[in-house]
Protein backbone atom coordinates (compact mmCIF):
# COMPACT_ATOMS: atom_id res chain seq x y z
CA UNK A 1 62.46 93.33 130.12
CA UNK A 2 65.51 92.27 127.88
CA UNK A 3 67.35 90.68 130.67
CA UNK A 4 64.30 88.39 131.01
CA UNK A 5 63.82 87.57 127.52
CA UNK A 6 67.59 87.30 127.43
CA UNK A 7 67.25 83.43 128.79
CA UNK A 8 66.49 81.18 126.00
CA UNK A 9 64.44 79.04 128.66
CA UNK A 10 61.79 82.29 129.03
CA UNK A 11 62.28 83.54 125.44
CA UNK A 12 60.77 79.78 124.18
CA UNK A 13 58.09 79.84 127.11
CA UNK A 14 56.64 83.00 125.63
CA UNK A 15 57.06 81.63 122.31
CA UNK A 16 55.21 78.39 123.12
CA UNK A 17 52.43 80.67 124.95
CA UNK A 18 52.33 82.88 121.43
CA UNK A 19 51.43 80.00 119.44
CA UNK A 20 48.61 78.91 121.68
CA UNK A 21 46.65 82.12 119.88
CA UNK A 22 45.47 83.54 123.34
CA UNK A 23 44.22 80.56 124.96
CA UNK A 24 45.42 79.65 128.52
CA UNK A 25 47.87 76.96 128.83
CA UNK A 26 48.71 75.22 132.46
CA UNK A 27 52.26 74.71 133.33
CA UNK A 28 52.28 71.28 133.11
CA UNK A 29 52.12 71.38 128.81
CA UNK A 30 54.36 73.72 128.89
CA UNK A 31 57.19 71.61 130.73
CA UNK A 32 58.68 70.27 127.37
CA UNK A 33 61.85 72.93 127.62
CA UNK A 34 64.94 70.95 128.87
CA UNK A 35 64.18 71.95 132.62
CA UNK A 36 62.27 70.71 136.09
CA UNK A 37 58.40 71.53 136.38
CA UNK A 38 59.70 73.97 139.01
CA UNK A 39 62.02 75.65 136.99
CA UNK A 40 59.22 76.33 134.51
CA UNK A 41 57.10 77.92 136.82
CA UNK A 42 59.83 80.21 138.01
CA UNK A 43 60.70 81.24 134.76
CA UNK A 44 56.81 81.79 133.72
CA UNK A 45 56.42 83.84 137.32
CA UNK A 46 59.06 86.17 136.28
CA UNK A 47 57.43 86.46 132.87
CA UNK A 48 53.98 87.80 134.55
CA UNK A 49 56.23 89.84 136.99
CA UNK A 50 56.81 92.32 134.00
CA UNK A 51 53.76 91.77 132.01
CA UNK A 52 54.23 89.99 129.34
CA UNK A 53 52.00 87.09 130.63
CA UNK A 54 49.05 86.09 132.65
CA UNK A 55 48.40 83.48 135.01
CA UNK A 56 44.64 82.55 136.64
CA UNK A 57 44.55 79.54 139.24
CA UNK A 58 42.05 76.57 139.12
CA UNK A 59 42.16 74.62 141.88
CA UNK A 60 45.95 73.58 142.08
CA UNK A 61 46.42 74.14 138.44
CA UNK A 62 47.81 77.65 137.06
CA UNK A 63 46.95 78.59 133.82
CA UNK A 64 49.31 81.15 131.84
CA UNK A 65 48.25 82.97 128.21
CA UNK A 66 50.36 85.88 126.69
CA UNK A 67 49.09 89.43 128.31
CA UNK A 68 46.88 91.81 126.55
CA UNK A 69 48.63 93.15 123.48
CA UNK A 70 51.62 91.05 123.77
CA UNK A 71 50.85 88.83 120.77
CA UNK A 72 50.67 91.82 118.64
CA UNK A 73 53.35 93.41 119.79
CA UNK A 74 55.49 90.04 119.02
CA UNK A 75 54.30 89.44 115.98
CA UNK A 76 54.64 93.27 114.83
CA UNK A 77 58.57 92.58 115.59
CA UNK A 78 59.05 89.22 114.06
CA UNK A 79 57.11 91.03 111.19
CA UNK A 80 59.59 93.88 111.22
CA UNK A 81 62.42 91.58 111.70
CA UNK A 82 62.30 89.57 108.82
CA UNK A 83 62.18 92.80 106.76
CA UNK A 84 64.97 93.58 107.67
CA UNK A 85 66.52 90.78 106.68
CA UNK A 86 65.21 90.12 103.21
């Protein structure tokens, strides 16, 4: 799972799919990273590949929202984080 969020590419997908507050995004809003449509949905396959994400398909659209618990889980660490740091 760290070797996934290790590319900054992925790590600012999921944080892009945080801030939507659990609603579904399709690939082409998130595209606004520096890299090809294509690339984008690469990286966001290998995100749901470990479960950090979800995808449902619409006709040719994909739509992607952060998995079950995820947001939570993120925010419980960027919580803990900045803690630390204080």
């Amino acid at each position: 799972m760290f070797k996934t969020l290790g590319d900054p590419v992925r790590l600012q997908l999921l944080m892009q799919l945080a801030e939507q507050s659990g609603a579904e995004v399709a690939v082409h809003e998130l595209a606004d990273v520096g890299v090809s449509l294509a690339t984008v949905s690469h990286h966001l396959k290998r995100l749901r590949c470990i479960g950090l994400i979800e995808s449902r398909r619409d006709g040719r659209l994909i739509y992607y929202r952060l998995g079950v618990g995820v947001r939570s889980a993120l925010m419980q660490i960027l919580h803990q984080r900045s803690q630390v740091n204080v």
